[in-house]
Every structure is written in C-alpha cells, then in structure tokens.
Protein backbone atom coordinates (compact mmCIF):
# COMPACT_ATOMS: atom_id res chain seq x y z
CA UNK A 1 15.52 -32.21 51.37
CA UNK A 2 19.19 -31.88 49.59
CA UNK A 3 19.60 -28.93 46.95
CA UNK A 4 20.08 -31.81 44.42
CA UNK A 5 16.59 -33.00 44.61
CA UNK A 6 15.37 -29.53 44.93
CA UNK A 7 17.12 -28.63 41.76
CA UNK A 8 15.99 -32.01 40.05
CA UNK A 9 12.62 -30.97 41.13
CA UNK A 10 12.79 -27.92 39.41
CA UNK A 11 14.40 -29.05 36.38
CA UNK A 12 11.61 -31.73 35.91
CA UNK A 13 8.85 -28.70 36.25
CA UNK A 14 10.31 -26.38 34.06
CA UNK A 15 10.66 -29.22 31.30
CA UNK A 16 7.16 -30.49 32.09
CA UNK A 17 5.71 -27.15 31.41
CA UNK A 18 8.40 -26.56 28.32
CA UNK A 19 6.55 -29.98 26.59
CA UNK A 20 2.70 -28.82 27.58
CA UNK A 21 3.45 -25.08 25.76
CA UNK A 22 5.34 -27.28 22.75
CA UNK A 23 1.35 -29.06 22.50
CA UNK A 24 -0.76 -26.29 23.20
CA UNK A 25 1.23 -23.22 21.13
CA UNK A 26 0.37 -24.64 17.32
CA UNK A 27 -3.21 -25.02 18.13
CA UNK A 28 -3.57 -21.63 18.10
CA UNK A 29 -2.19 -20.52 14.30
CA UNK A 30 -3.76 -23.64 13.06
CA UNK A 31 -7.40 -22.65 13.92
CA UNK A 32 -6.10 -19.14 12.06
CA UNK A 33 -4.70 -21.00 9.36
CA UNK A 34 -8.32 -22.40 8.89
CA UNK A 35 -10.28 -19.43 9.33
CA UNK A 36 -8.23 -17.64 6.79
CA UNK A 37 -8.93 -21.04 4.36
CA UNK A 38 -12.35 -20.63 5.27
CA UNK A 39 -12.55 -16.33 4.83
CA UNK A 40 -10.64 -17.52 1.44
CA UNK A 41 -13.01 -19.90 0.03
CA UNK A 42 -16.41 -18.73 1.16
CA UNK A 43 -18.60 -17.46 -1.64
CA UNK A 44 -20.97 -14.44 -0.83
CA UNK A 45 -23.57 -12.85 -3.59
CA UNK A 46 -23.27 -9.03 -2.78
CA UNK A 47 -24.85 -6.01 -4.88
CA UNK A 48 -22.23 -3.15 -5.65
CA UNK A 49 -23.49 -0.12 -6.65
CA UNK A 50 -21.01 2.42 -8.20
CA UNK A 51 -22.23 6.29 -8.76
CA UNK A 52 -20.39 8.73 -10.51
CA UNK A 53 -22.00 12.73 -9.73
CA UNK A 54 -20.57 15.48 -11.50
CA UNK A 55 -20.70 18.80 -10.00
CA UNK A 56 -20.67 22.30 -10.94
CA UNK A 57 -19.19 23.77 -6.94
CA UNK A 58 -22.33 22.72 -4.95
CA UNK A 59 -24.59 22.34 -7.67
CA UNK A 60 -24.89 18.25 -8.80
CA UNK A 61 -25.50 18.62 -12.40
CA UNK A 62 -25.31 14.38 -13.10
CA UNK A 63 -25.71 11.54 -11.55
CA UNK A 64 -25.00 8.24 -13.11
CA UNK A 65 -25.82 4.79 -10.99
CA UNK A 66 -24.09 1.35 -12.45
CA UNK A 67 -25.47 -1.63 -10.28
CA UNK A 68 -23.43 -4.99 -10.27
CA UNK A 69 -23.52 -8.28 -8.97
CA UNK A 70 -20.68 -9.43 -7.29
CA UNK A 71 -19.60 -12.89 -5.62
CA UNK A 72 -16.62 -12.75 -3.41
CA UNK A 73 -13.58 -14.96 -4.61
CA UNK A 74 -14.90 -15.62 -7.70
CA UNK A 75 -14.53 -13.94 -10.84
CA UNK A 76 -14.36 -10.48 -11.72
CA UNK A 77 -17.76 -8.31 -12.56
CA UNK A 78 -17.22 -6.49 -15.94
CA UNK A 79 -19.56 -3.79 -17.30
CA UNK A 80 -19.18 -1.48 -20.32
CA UNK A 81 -21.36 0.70 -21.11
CA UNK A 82 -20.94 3.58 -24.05
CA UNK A 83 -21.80 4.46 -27.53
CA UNK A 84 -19.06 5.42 -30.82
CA UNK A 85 -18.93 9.24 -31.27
CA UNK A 86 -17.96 10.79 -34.62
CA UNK A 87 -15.17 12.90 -34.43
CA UNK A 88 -14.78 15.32 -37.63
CA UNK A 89 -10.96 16.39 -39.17
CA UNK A 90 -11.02 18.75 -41.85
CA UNK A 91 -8.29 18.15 -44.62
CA UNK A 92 -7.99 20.84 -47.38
CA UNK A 93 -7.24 19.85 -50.79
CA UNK A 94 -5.97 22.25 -53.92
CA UNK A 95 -8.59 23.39 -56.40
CA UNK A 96 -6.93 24.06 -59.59
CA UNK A 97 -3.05 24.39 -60.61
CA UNK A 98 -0.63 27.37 -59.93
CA UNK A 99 0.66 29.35 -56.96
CA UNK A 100 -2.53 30.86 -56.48
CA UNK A 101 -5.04 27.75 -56.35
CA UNK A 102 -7.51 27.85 -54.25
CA UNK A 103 -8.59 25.33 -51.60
CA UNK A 104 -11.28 23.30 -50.49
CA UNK A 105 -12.00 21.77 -47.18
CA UNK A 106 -13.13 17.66 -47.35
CA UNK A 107 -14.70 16.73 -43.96
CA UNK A 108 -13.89 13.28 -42.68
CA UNK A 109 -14.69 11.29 -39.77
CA UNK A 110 -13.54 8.56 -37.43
CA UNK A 111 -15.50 7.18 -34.55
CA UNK A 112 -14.20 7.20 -30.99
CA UNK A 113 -15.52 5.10 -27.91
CA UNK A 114 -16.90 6.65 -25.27
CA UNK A 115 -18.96 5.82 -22.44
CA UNK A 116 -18.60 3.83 -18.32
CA UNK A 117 -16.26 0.99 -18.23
CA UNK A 118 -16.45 -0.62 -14.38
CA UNK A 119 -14.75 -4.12 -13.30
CA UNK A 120 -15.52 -5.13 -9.65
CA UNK A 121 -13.90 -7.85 -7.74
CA UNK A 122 -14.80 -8.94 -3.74
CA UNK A 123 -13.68 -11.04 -1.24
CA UNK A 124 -14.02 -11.60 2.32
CA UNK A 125 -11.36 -9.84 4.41
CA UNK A 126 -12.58 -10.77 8.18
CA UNK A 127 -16.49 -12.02 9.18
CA UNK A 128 -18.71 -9.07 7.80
CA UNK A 129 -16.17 -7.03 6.35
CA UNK A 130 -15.42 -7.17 2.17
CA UNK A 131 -12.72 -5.84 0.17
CA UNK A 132 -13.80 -4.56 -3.20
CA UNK A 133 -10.94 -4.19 -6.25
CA UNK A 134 -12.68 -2.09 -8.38
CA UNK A 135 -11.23 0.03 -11.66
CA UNK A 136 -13.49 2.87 -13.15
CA UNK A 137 -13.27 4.45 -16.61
CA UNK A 138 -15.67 7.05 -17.55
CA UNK A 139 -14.57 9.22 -20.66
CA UNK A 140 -17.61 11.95 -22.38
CA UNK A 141 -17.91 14.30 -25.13
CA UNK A 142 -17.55 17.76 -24.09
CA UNK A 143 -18.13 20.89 -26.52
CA UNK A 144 -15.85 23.93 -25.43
CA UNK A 145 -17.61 27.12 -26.60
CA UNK A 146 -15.97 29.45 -24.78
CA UNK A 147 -12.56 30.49 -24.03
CA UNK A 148 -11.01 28.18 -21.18
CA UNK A 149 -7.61 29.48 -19.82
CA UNK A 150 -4.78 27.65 -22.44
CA UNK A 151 -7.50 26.09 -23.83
CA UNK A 152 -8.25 27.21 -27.33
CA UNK A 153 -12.44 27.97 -28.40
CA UNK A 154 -13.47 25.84 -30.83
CA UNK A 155 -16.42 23.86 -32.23
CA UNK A 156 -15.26 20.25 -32.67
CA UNK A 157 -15.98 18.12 -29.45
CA UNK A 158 -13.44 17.28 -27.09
CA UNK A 159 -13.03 13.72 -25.35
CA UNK A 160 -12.38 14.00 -21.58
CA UNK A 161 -10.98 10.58 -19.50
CA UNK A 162 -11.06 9.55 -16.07
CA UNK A 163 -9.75 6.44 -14.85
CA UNK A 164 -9.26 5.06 -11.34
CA UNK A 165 -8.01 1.67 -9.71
CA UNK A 166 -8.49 1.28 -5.96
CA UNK A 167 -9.82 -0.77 -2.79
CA UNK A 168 -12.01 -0.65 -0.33
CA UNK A 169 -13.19 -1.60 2.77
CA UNK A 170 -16.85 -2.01 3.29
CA UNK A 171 -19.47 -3.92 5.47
CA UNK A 172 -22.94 -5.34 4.40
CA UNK A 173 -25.19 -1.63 3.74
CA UNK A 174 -22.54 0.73 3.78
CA UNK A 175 -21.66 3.55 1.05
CA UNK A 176 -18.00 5.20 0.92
CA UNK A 177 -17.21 8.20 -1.39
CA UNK A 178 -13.48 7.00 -2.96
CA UNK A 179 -12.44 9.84 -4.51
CA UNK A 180 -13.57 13.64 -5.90
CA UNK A 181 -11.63 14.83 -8.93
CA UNK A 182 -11.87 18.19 -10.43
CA UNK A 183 -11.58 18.24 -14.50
CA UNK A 184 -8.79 20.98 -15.45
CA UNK A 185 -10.80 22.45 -17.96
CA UNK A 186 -14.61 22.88 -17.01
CA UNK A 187 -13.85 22.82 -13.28
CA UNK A 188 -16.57 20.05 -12.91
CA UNK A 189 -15.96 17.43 -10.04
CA UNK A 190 -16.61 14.30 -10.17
CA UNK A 191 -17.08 12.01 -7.38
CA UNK A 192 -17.53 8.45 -7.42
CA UNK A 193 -19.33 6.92 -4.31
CA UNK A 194 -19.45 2.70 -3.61
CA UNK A 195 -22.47 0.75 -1.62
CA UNK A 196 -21.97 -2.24 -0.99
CA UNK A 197 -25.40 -4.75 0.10
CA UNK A 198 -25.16 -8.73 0.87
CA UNK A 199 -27.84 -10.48 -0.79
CA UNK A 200 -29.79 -12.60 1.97
C-alpha cells in the first residue's frame, strides 16, 4: 500500500471519529441542563425549625423554638412574632417664674417593637440536599441594674438587637448550629441552631 492511501486512510479516521465526538459531546450538558431545570422547578414541603438559646458560659438560660413550613422554590416563609414595649422619657418642666423655679418631672411614653422576626426560603441544590436563605431578627428588653463596664446603671429598660442573614446547606433530618454571638453588655450568647425535616 502507497503512503498516499495510508495517509488518506488516516485522514478519513481521524475525521470519522472528529464527527461521532461532534454527536455524542452535547448529550452530555443537555441531560445537565435538564436536571438543573428539573432541581429548579421541583417543589418539596419541608419543616424548618429555627432555635435561638441564650447562654450564661455553660449554663442555657432560654430556649426559644420557631417552627416553619417551607416549600422549596416557592415563596418565602415569613414569621413575626413580638409584642409593643413602653419605653418611659422623663421631660422636666418649670414650676413657677424666676431664676429660682423649681421643676417638675412629666413622664411620657412611646412604644417600641420587640420580639422574633424569621423569613425562610428553600430550594433544591442537588438530589437530597436543600439550601435554606434564612434572615433572623430577635431584639428583647433588658433591665441593667448593675454597673456594666461603659455602660451606665440605670432603671429604664434597654432594647438589645440581633440580626443575621445567611445560607445553609442541609439534608432531610439534619440540624446545623449557624452562628454563636456574645452580647457586649451581659456577656450572654446566643446561638441559633437550623433542622431541617422533608415532609413525606
């Protein structure tokens, strides 16, 4: 056999197998491209459960469960949850005329929201695992009545905040613990733990 038809021979191989690898090689991302559709689209009921514990060091001095239902790529799960606390400011008016009048303290209040404030979102990000957007506020009424550091002792309450946005990754029965925050002023901790459960 010449080179020619050796080389034609090749030439006709390597652009048969060029052709069968141009068929075959979109299969693949296609089938991807559906199960990602598919992932995307699916709707699963799950039950979230958010805690938030408050510690004193090892000592767990709360514990506060909030239980929502979720369904992956739908809409977000909203709960609020609190009560409107009073919050007194003293404002002292003059009694009388002159340099030396006297005063008198008038008491007045306005009312402040506080209380749990959780929205939950889930969808599906591979078969059996579920990616929760979640954002937590928690604020409470705290009554300093003792000298804290900077922090001046006084009787009125104070208003403490937390608020966290975040994701995670969870399959059907498991429990993560997403973050533990210590509060600057009673040295509490709070930690806020996620469980996640499909609904069969």
């Amino acid at each position: 056999m010449s080179r020619g038809l050796v080389r034609r021979d090749i030439v006709k191989h390597v652009i048969s197998a060029l052709a069968l690898s141009s068929l075959l090689l979109p299969a693949a991302p296609a089938h991807a491209q559906e199960t990602r559709t598919e992932l995307k689209s699916r709707q699963v009921p799950l039950r979230v459960q958010v805690v938030l514990s408050r510690y004193q060091g090892e000592k767990k001095i709360s514990s506060m469960p909030y239980t929502l239902s979720v369904v992956t790529n739908a809409n977000k799960t909203s709960m609020r949850m609190g009560l409107d606390v009073p919050i007194p400011t003293e404002v002292f008016t003059p009694l009388g005329k002159g340099e030396q009048q006297a005063t008198q303290p008038v008491t007045s209040y306005s009312y402040r929201s506080v209380g749990t404030n959780i929205d939950c979102g889930a969808n599906l990000a591979e078969e059996g695992l579920y990616r929760l957007e979640l954002a937590v506020q928690d604020s409470s009424v705290m009554l300093i009545d003792k000298d804290m550091g900077s922090m001046p002792k006084i009787k009125a309450p104070s208003v403490r905040h937390f608020q966290s946005s975040f994701s995670v990754l969870l399959r059907d029965g498991q429990t993560v613990q997403h973050i533990a925050a210590t509060d600057p002023v009673s040295g509490e901790v709070l930690r806020v733990d996620v469980t996640l459960n499909v609904v069969k």
